[in-house]
PDB file of N, CA and C in Angstrom:
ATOM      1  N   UNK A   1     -30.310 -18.793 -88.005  1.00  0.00           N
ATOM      2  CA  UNK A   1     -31.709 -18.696 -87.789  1.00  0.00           C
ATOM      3  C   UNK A   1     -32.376 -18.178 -89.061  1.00  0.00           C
ATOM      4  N   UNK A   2     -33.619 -18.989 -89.441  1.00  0.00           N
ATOM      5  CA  UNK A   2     -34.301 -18.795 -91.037  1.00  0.00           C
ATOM      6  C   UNK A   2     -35.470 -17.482 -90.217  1.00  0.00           C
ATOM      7  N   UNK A   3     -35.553 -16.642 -91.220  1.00  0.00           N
ATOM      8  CA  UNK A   3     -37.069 -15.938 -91.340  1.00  0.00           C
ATOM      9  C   UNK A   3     -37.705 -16.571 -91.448  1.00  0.00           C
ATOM     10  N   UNK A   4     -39.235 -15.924 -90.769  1.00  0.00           N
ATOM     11  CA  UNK A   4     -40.543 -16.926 -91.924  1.00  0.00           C
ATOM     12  C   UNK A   4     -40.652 -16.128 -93.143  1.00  0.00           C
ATOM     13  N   UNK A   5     -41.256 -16.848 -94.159  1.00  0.00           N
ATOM     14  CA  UNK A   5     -41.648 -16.500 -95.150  1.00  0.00           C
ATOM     15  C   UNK A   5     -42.819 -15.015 -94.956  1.00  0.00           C
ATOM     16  N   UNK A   6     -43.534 -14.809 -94.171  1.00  0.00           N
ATOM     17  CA  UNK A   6     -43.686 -13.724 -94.241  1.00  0.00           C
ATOM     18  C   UNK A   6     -43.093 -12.681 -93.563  1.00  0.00           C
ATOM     19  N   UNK A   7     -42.416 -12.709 -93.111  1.00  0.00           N
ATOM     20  CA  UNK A   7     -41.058 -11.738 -92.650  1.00  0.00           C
ATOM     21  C   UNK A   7     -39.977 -11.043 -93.604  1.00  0.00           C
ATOM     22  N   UNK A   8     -39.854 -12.105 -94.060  1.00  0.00           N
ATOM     23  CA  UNK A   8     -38.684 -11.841 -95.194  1.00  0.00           C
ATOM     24  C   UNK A   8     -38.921 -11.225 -95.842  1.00  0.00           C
ATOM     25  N   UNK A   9     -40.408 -10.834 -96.361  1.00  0.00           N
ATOM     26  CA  UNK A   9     -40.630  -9.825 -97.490  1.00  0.00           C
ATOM     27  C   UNK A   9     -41.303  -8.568 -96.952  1.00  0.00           C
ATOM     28  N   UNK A  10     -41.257  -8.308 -95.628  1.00  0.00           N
ATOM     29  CA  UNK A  10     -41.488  -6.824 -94.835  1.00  0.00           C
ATOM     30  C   UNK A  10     -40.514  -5.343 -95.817  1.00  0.00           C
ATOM     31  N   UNK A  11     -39.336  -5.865 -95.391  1.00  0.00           N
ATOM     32  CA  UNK A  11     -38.723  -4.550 -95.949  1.00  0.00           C
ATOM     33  C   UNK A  11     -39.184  -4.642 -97.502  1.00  0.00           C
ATOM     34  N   UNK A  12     -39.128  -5.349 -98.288  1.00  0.00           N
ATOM     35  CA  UNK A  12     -39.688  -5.139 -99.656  1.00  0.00           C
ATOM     36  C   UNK A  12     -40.909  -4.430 -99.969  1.00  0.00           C
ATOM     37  N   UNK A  13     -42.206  -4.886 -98.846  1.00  0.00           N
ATOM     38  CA  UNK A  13     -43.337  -4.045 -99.178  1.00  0.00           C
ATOM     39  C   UNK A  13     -42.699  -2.439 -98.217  1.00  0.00           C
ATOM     40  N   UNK A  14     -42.056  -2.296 -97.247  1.00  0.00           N
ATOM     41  CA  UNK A  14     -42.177  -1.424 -96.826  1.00  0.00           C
ATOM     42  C   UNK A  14     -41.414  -0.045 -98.233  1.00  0.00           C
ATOM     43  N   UNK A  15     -40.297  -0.543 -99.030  1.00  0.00           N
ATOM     44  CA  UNK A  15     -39.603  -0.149 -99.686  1.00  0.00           C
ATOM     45  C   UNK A  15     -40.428   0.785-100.648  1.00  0.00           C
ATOM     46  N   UNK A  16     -41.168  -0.724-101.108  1.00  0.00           N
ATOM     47  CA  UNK A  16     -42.078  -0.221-102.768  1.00  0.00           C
ATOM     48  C   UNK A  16     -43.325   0.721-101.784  1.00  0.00           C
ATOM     49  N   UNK A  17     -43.840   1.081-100.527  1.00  0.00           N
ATOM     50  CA  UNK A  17     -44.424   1.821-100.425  1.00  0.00           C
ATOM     51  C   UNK A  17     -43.885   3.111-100.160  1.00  0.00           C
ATOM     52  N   UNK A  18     -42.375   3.125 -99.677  1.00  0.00           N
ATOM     53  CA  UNK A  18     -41.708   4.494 -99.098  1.00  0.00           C
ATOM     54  C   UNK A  18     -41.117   4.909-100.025  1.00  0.00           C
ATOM     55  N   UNK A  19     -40.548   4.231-101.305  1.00  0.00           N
ATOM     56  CA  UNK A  19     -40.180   5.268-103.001  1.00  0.00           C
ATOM     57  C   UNK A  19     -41.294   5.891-103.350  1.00  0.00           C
ATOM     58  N   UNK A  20     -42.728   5.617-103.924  1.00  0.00           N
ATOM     59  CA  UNK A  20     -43.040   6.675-103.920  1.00  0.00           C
ATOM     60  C   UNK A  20     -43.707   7.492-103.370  1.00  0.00           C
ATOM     61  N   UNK A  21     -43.490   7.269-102.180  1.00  0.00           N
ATOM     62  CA  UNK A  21     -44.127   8.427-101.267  1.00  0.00           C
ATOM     63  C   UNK A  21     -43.457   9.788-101.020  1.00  0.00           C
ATOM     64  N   UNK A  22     -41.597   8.841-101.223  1.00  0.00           N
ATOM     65  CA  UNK A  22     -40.537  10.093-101.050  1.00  0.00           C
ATOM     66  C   UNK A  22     -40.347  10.949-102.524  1.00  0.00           C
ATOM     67  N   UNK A  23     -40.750  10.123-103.662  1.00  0.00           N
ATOM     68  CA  UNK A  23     -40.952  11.093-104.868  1.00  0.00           C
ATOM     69  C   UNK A  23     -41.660  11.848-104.570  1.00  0.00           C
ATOM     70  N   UNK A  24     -42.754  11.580-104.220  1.00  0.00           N
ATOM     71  CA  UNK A  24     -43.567  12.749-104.554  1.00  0.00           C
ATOM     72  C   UNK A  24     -43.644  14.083-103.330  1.00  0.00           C
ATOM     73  N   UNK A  25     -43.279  13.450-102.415  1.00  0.00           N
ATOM     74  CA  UNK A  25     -42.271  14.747-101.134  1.00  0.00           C
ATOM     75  C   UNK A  25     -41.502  15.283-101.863  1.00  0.00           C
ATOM     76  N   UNK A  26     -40.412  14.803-102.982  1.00  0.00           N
ATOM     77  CA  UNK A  26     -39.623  15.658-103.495  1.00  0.00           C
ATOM     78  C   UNK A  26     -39.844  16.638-104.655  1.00  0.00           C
ATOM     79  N   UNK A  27     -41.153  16.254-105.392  1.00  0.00           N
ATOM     80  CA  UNK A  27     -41.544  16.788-106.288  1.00  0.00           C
ATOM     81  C   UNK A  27     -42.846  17.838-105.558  1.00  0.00           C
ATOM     82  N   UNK A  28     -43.129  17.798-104.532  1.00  0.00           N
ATOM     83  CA  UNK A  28     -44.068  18.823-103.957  1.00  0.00           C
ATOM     84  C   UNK A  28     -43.363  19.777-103.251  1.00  0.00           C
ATOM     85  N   UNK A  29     -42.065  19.522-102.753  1.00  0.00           N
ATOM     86  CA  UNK A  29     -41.286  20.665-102.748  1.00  0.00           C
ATOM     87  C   UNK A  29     -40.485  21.344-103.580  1.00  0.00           C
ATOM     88  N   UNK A  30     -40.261  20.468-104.376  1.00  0.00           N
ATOM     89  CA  UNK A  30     -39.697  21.366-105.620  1.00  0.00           C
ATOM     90  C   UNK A  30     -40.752  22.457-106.165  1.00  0.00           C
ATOM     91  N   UNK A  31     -41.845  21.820-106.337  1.00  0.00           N
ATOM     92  CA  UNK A  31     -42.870  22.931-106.563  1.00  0.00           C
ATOM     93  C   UNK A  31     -43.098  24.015-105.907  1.00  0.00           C
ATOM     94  N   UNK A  32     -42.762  23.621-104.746  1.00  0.00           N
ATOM     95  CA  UNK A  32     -43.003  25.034-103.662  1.00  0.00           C
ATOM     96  C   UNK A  32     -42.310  25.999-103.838  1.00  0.00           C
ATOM     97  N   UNK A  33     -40.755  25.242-103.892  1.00  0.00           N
ATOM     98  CA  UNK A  33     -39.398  26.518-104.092  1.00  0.00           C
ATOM     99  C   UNK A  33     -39.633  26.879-105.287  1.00  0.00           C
ATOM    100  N   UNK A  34     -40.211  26.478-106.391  1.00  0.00           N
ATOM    101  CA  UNK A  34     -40.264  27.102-107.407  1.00  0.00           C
ATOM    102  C   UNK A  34     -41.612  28.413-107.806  1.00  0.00           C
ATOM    103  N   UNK A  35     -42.329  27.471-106.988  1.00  0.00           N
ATOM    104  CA  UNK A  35     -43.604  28.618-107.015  1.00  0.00           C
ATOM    105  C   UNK A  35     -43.121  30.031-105.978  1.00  0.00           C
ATOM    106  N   UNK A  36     -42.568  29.783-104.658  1.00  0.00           N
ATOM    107  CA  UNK A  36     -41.720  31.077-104.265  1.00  0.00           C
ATOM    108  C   UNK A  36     -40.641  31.423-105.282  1.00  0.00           C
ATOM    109  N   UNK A  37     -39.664  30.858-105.968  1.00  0.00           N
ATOM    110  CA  UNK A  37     -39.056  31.854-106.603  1.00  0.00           C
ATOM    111  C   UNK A  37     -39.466  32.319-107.736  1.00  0.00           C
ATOM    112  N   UNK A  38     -40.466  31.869-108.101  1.00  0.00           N
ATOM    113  CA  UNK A  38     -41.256  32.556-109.542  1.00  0.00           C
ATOM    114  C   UNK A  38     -41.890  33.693-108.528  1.00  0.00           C
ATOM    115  N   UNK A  39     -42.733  33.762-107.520  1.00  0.00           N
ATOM    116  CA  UNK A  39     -43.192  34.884-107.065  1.00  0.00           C
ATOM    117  C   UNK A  39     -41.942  35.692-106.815  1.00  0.00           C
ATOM    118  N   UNK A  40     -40.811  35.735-106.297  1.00  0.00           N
ATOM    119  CA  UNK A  40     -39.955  36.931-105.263  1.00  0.00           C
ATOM    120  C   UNK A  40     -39.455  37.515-106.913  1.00  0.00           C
ATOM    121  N   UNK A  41     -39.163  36.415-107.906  1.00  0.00           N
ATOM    122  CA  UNK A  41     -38.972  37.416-109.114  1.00  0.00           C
ATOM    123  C   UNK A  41     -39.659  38.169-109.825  1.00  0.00           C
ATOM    124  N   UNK A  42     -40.824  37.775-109.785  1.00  0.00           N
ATOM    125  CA  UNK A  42     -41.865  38.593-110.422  1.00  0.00           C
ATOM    126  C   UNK A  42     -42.568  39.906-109.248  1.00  0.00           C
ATOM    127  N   UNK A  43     -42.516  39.913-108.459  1.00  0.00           N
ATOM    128  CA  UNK A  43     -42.131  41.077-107.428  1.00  0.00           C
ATOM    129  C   UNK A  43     -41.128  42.231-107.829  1.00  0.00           C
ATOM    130  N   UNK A  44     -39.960  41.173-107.788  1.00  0.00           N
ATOM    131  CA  UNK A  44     -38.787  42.571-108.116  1.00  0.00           C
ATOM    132  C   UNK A  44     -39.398  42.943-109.842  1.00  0.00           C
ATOM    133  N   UNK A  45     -39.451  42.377-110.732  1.00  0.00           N
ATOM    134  CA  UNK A  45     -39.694  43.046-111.855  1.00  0.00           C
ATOM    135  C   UNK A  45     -41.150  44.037-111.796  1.00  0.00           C
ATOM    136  N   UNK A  46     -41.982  43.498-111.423  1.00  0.00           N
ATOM    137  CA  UNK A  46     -42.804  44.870-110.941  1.00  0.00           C
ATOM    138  C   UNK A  46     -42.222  45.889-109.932  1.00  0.00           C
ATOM    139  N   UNK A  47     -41.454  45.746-109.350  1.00  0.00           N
ATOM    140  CA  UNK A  47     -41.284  46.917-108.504  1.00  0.00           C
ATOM    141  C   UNK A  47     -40.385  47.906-109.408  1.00  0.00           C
ATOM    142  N   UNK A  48     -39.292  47.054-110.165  1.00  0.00           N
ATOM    143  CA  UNK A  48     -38.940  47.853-111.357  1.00  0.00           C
ATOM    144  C   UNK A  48     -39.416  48.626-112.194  1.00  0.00           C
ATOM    145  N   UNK A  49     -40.637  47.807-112.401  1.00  0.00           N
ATOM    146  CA  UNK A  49     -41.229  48.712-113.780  1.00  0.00           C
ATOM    147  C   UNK A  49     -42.106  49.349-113.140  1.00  0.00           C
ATOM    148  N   UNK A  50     -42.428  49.977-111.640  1.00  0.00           N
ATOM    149  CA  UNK A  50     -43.618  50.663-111.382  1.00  0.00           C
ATOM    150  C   UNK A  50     -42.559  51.784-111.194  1.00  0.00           C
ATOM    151  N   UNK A  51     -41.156  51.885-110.418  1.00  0.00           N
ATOM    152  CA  UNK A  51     -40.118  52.727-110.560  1.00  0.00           C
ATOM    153  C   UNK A  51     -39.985  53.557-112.021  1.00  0.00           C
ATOM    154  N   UNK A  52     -39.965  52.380-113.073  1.00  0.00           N
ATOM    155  CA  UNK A  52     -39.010  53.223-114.300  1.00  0.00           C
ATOM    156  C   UNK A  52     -40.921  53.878-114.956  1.00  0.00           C
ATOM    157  N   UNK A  53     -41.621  53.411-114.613  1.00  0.00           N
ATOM    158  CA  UNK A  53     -42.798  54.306-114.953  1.00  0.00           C
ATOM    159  C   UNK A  53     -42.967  55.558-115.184  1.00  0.00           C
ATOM    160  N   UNK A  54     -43.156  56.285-116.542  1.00  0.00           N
ATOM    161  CA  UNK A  54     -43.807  57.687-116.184  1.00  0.00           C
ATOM    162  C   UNK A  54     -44.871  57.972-116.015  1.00  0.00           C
ATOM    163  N   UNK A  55     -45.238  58.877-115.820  1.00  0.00           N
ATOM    164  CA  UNK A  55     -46.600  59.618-115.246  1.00  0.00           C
ATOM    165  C   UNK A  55     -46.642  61.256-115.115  1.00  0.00           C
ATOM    166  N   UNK A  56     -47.932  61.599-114.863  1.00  0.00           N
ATOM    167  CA  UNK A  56     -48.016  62.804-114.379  1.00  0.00           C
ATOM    168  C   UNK A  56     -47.216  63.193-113.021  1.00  0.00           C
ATOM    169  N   UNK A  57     -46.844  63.925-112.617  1.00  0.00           N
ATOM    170  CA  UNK A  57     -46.398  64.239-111.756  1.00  0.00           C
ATOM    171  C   UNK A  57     -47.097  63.940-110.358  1.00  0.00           C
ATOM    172  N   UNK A  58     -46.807  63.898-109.512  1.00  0.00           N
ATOM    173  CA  UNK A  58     -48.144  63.438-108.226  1.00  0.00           C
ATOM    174  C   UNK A  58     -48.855  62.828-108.282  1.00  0.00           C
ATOM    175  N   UNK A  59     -48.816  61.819-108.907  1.00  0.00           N
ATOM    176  CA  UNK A  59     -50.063  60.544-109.122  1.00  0.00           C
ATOM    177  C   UNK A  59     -49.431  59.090-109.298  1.00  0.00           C
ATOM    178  N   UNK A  60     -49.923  58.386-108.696  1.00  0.00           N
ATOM    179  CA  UNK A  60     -49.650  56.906-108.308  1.00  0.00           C
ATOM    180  C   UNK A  60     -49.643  56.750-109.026  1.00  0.00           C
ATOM    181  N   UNK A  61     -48.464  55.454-109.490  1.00  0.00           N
ATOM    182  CA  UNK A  61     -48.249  54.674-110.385  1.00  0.00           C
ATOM    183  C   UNK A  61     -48.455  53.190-110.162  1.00  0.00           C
ATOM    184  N   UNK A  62     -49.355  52.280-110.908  1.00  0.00           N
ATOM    185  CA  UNK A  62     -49.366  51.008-110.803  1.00  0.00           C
ATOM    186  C   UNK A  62     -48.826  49.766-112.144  1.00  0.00           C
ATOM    187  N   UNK A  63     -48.089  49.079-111.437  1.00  0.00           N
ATOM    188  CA  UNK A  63     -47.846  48.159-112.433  1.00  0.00           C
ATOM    189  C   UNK A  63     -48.038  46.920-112.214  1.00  0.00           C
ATOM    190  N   UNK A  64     -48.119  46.211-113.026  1.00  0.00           N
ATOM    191  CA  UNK A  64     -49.265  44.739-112.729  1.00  0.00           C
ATOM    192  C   UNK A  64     -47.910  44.008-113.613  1.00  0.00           C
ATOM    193  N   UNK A  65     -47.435  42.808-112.989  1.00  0.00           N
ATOM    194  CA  UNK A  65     -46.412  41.959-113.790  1.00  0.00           C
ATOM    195  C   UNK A  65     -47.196  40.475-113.514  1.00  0.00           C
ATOM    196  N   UNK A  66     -46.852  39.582-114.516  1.00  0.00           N
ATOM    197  CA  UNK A  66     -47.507  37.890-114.247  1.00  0.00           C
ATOM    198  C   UNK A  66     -46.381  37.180-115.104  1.00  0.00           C
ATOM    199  N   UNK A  67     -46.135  36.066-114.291  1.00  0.00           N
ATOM    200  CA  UNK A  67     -45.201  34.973-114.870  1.00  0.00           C
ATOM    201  C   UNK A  67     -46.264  33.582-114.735  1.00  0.00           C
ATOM    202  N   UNK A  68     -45.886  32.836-115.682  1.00  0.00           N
ATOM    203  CA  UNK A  68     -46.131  31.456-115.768  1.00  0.00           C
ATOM    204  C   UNK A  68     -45.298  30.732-114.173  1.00  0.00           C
ATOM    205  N   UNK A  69     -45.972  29.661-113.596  1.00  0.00           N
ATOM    206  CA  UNK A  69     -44.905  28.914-113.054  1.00  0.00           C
ATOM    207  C   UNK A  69     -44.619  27.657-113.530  1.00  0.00           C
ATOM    208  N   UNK A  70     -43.281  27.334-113.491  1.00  0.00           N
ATOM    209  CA  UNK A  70     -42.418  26.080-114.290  1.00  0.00           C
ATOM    210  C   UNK A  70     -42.794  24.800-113.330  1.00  0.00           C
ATOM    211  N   UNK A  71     -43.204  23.576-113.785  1.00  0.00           N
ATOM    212  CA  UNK A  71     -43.208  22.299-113.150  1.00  0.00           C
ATOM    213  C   UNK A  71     -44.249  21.285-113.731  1.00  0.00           C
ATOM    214  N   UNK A  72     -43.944  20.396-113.184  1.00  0.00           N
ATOM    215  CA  UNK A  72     -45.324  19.478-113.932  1.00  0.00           C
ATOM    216  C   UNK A  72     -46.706  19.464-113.153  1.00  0.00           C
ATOM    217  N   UNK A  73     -46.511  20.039-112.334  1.00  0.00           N
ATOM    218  CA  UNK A  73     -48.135  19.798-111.484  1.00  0.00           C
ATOM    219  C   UNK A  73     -48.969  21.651-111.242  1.00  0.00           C
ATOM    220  N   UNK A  74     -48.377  22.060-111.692  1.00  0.00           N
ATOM    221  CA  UNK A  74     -48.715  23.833-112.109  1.00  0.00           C
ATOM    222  C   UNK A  74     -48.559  24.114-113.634  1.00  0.00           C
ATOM    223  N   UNK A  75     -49.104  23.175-114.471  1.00  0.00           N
ATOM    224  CA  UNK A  75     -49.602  23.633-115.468  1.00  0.00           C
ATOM    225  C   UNK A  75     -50.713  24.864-115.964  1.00  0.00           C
ATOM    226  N   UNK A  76     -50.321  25.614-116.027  1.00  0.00           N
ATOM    227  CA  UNK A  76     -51.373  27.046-116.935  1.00  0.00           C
ATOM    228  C   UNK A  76     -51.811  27.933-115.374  1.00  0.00           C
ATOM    229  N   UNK A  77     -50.674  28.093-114.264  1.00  0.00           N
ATOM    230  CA  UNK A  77     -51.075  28.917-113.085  1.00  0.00           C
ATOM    231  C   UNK A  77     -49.797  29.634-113.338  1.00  0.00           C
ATOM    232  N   UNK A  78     -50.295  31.414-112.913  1.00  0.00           N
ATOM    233  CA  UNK A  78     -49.631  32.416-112.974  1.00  0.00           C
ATOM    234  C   UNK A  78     -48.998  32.722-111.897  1.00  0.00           C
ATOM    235  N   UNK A  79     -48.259  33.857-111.645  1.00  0.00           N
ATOM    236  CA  UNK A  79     -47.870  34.082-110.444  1.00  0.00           C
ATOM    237  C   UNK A  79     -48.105  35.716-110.694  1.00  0.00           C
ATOM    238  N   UNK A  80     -48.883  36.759-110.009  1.00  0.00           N
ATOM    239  CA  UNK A  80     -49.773  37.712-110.510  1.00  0.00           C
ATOM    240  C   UNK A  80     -49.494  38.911-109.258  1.00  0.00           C
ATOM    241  N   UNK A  81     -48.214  39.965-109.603  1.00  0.00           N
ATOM    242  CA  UNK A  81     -48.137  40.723-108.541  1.00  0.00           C
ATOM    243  C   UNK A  81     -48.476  42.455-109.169  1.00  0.00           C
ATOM    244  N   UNK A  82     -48.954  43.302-108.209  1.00  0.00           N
ATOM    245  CA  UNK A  82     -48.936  44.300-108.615  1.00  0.00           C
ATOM    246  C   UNK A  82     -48.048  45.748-107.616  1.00  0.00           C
ATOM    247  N   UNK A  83     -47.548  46.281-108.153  1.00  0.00           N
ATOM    248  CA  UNK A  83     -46.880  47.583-107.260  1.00  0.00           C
ATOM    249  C   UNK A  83     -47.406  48.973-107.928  1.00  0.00           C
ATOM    250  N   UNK A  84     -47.223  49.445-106.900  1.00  0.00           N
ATOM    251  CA  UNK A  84     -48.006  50.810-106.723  1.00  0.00           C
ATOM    252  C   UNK A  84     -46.729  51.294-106.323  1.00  0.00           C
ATOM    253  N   UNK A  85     -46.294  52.599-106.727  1.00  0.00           N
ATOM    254  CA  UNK A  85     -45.515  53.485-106.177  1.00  0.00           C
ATOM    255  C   UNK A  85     -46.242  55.209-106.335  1.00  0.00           C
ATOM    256  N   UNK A  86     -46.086  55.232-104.619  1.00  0.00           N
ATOM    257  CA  UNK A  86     -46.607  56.818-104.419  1.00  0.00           C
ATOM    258  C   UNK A  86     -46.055  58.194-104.438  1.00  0.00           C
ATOM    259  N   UNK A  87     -46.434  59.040-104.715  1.00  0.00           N
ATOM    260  CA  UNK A  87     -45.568  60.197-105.216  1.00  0.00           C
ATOM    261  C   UNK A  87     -45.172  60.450-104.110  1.00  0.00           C
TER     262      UNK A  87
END
């Protein structure tokens, strides 16, 4: 049994529309995990450096840390945390 001619080329358009739809699913989550792990690291390094901080004695300490995030669609966005540690 023959296809018709417009049958036969279903999965082809369906193809060239579902590659890049699934690129770019894969490249918008890559961005995500990367934009969370640029934040959870730049967290711990402020929480570090609001720890190794000196100061006066009895007085809050704040430290402000910022990272770049890595990818092609977050060009020139930071990732911008600050910690406070209380006496």
């Amino acid at each position: 049994m023959r296809r018709s001619g417009r049958r036969a080329g279903q999965g082809t358009v369906e193809m060239v529309v579902a590659v890049p739809v699934l690129c770019l699913t894969l490249v918008l989550a890559w961005q995500a995990v990367a934009a969370a792990w640029t934040a959870v690291r730049t967290e711990e390094a402020a929480r570090r450096a609001a720890l190794r901080a000196t100061g006066a004695p009895g007085v809050a300490r704040t430290v402000t840390e910022s990272r770049s995030l890595a990818g092609p669609l977050v060009g020139g966005m930071h990732v911008r945390v600050t910690a406070t540690v209380l006496p």
